[in-house]
Protein backbone atom coordinates (compact mmCIF):
# COMPACT_ATOMS: atom_id res chain seq x y z
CA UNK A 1 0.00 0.00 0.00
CA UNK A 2 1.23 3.51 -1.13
CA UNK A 3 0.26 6.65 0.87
CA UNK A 4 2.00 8.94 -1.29
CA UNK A 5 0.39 8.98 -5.24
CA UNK A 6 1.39 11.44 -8.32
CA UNK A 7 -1.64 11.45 -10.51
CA UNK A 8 -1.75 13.80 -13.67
CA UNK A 9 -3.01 14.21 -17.37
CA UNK A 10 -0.70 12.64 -20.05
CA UNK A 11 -0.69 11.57 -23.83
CA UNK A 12 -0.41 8.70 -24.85
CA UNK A 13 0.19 6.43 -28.71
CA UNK A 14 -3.12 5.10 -29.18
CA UNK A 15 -4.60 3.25 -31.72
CA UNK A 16 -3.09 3.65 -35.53
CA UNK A 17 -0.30 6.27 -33.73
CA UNK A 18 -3.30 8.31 -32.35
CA UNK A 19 -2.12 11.08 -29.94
CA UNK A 20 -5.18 10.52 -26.99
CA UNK A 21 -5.61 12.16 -23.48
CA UNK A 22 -4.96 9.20 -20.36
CA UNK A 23 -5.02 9.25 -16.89
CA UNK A 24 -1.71 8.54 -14.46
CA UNK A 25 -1.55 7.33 -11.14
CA UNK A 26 1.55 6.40 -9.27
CA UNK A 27 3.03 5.11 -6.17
CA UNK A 28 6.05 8.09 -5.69
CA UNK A 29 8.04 5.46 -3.92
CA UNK A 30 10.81 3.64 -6.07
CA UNK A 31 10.84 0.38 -7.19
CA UNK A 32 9.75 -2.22 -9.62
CA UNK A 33 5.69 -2.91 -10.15
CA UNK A 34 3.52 -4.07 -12.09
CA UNK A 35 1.16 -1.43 -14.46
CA UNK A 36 -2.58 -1.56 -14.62
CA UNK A 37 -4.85 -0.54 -17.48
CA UNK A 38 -8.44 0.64 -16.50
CA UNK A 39 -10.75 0.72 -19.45
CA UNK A 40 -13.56 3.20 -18.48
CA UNK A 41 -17.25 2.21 -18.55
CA UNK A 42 -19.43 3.68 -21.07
CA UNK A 43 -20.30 6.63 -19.10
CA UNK A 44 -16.83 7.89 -20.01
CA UNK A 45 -13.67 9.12 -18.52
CA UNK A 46 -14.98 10.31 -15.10
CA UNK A 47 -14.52 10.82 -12.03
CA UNK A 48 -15.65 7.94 -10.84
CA UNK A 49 -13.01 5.72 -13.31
CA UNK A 50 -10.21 7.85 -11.69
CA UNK A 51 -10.75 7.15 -8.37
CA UNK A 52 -10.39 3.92 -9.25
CA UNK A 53 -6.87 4.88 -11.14
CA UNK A 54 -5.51 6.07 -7.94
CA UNK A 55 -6.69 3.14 -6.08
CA UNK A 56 -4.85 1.20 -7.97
CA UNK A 57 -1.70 3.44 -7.62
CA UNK A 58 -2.45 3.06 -3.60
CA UNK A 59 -2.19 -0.61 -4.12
CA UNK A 60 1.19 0.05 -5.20
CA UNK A 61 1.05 -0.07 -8.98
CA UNK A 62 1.49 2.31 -11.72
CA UNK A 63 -2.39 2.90 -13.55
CA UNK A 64 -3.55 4.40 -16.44
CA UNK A 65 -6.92 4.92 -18.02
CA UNK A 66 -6.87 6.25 -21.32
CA UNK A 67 -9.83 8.60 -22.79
CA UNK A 68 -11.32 5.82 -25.38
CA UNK A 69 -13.28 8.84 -26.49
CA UNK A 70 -10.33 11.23 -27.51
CA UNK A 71 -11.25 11.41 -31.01
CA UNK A 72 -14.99 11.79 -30.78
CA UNK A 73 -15.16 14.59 -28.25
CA UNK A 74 -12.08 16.08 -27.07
CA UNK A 75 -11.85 18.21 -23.97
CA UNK A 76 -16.25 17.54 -23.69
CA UNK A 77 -17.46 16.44 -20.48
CA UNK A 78 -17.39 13.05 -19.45
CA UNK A 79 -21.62 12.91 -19.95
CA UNK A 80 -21.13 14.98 -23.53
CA UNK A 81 -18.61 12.86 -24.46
CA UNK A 82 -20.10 9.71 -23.86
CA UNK A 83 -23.36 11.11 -25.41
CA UNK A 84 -21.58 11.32 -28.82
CA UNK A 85 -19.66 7.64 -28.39
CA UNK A 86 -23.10 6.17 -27.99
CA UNK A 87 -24.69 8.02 -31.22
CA UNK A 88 -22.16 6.48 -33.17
CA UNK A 89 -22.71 3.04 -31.63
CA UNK A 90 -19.62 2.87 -29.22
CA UNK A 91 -15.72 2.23 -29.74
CA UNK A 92 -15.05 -0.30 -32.52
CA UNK A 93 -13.32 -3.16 -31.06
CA UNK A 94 -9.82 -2.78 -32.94
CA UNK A 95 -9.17 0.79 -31.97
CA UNK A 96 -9.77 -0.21 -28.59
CA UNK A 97 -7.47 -3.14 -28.78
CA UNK A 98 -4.92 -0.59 -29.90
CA UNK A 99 -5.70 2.17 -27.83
CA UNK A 100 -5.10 -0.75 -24.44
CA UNK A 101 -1.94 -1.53 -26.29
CA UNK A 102 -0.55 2.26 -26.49
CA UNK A 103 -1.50 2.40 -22.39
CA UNK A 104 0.31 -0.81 -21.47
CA UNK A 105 3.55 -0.48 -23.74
CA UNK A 106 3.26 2.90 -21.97
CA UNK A 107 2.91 1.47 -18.46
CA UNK A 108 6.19 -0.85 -19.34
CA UNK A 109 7.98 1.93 -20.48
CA UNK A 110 8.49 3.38 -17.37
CA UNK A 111 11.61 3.42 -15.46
CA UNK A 112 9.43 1.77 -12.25
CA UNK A 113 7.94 -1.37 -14.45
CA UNK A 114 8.85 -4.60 -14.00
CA UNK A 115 7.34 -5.67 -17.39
CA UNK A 116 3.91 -7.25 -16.30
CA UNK A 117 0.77 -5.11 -16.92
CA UNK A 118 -2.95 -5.78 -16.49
CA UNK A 119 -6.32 -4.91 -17.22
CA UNK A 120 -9.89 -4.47 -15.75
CA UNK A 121 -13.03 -3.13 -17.01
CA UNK A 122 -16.95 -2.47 -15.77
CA UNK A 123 -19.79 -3.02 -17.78
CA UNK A 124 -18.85 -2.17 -21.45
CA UNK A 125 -15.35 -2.33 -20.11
CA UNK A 126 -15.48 -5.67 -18.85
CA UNK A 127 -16.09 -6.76 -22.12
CA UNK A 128 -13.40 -5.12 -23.49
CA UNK A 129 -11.33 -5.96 -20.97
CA UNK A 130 -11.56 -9.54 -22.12
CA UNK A 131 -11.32 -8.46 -25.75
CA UNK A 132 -7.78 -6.84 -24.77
CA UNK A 133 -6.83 -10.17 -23.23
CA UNK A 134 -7.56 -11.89 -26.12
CA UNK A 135 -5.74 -9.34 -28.31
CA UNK A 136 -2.37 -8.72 -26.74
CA UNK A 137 0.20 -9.75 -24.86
CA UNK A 138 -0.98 -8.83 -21.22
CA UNK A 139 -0.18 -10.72 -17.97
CA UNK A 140 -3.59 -10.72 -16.02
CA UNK A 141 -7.20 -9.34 -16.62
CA UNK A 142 -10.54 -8.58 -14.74
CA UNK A 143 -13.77 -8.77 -16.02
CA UNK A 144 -16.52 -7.02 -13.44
CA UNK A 145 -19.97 -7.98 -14.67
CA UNK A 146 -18.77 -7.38 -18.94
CA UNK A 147 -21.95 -7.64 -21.25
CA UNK A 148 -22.38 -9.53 -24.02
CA UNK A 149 -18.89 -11.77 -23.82
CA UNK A 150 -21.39 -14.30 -24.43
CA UNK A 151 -24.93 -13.98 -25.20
CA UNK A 152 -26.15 -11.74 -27.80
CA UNK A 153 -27.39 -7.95 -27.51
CA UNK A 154 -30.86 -7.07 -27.99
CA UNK A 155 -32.09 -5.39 -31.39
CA UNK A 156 -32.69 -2.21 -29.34
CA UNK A 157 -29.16 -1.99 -27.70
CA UNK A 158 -27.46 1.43 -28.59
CA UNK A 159 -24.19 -0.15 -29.02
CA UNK A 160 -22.66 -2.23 -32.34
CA UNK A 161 -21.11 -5.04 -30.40
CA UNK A 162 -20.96 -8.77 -31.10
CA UNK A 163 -19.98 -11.42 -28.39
CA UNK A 164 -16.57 -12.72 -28.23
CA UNK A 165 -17.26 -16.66 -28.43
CA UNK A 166 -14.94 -16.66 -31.46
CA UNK A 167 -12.21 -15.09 -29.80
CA UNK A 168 -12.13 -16.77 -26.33
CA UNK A 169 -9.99 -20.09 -27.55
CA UNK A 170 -7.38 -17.12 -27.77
CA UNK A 171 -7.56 -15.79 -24.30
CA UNK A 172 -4.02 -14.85 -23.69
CA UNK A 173 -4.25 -14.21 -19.37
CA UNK A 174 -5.25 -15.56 -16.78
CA UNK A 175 -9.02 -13.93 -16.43
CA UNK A 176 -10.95 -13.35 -12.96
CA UNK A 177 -14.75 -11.99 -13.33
CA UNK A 178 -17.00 -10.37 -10.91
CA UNK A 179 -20.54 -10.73 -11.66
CA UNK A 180 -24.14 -10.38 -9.63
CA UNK A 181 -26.46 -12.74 -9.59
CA UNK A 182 -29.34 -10.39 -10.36
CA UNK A 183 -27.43 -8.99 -13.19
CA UNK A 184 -29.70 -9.09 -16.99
CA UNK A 185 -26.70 -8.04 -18.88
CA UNK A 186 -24.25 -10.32 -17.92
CA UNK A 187 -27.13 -13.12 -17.15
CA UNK A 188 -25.87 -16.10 -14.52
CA UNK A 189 -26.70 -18.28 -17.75
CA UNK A 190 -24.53 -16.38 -20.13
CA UNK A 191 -21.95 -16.36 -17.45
CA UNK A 192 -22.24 -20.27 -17.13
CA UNK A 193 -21.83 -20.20 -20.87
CA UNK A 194 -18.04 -18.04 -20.50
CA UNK A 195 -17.07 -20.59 -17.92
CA UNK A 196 -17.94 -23.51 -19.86
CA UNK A 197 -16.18 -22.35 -22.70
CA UNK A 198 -13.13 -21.23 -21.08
CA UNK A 199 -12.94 -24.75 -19.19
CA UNK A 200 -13.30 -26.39 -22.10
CA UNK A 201 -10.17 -24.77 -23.97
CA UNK A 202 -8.08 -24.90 -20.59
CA UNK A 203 -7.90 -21.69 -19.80
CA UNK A 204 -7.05 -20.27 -16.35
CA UNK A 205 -9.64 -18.26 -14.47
CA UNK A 206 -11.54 -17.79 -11.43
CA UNK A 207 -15.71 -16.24 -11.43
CA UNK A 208 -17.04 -14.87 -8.45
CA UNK A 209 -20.65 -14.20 -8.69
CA UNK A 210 -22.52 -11.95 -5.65
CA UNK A 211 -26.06 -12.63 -4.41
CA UNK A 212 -28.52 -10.01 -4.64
CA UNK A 213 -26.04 -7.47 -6.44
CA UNK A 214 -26.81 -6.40 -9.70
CA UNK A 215 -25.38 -4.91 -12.20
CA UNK A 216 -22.89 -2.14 -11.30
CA UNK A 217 -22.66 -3.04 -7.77
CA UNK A 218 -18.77 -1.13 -7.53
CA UNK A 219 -20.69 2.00 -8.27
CA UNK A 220 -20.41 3.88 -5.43
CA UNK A 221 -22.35 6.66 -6.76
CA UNK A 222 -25.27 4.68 -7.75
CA UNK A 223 -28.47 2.98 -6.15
CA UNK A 224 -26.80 -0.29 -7.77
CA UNK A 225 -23.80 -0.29 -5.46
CA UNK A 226 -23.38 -3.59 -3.05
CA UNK A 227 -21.14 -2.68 0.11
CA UNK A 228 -20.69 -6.56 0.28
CA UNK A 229 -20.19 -7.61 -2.94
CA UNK A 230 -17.74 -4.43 -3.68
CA UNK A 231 -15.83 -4.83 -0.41
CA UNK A 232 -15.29 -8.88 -1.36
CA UNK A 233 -14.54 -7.93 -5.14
CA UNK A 234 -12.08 -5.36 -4.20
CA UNK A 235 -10.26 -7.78 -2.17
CA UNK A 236 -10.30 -10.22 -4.87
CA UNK A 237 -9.03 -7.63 -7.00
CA UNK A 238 -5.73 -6.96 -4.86
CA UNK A 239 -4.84 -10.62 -4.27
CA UNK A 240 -5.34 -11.44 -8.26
CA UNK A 241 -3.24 -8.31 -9.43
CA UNK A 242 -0.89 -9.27 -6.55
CA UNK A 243 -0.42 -12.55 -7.89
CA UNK A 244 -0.03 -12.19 -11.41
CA UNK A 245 1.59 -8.60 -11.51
CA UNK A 246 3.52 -8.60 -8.75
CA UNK A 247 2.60 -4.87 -6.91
């Protein structure tokens, strides 16, 4: 645990050499650590996602969220900005993968890595935290309560997403996931479906799933939140990052 954090505004290499807007947090002790990547939830790059940045730094590794919605709405507001992402039917899966790419080769970069970096997403980042795992070269993920992994979206869904079945033979890290058993969107059944196909390609991960919490149940700033099921998920969080990234 870090008392002391440096967080600030920095650019990063995105996607296709993209120049896009990310978050820092960081322990200001020295020494080697491993580097987390937090893909923000569809509500944008707010305040919320940041706290969670320098959470992450307090745990004692070097974090990063980058703004997935650069392009579409520089400088907006977090709402404004994720207003315009969802008109245009979200962040096309490749530019994502690249834009988690530019954040961890960042994350390694510095002069305090010791080469491993992760990555965890809610909701639409969950999924794409999983899609990044299947993508690139990372050395853990976490998936809390990811839609549409498996099962498919509804014809009224504002987003142009397919599952990831194909992809999940690929997964590259060892994956934990956080879901609620009240959830619609991951449903316990489509979750049964993830672990069932994960266990049937060998791949290493561990599911938690929370009764009574729904979906969202980290957000602290929504009727959604579950002091349980957060507390417990937060704590799996540490020892999983611990393990595989070595803080």
């Amino acid at each position: 645990m870090s008392d002391s954090l440096c967080a600030t505004t920095v650019r990063i290499t995105g996607d296709g050499g993209d120049e896009i807007e990310a978050y820092l947090a960081r322990p200001q002790e020295d020494g080697r650590r491993g580097g987390v990547v937090v893909i923000h939830h569809l509500p944008g790059y707010d305040r919320a996602t940041k706290e969670m940045v320098r959470r992450f730094a307090e745990l004692g590794y070097d974090a990063i969220c980058p703004n997935l919605y650069s392009r579409e709405a520089p400088g907006a507001a977090p709402d404004d900005a994720a207003a315009v992402a969802r008109a245009n039917g979200g962040i096309p899966d490749a530019r994502l993968v690249g834009d988690v790419a530019g954040a961890a080769a960042y994350l390694r970069a510095l002069p305090t890595s010791n080469g491993r970096a992760g990555v965890i997403g809610h909701c639409s980042g969950g999924r794409q935290s999983v899609l990044a795992a299947c993508e690139l070269d990372l050395d853990a993920a976490v998936d809390c309560y990811g839609a549409f992994v498996t099962g498919t979206p509804p014809d009224e869904f504002p987003l142009k997403m397919t599952n990831l079945v194909d992809k999940l033979p690929g997964l590259r890290a060892p994956l934990l996931g956080l879901f609620g058993e009240a959830d619609r969107f991951p449903s316990p059944s489509e979750v049964a479906e993830l672990d069932q196909i994960l266990s049937d390609h060998g791949k290493e991960f561990e599911f938690h799933s929370y009764e009574g919490a729904g979906h969202a149940f980290f957000a602290v700033d929504r009727p959604s939140y579950n002091v349980a099921a957060a507390n417990d998920g937060w704590e799996r969080i540490a020892a999983f990052f611990a393990k595989h990234l070595g803080a």
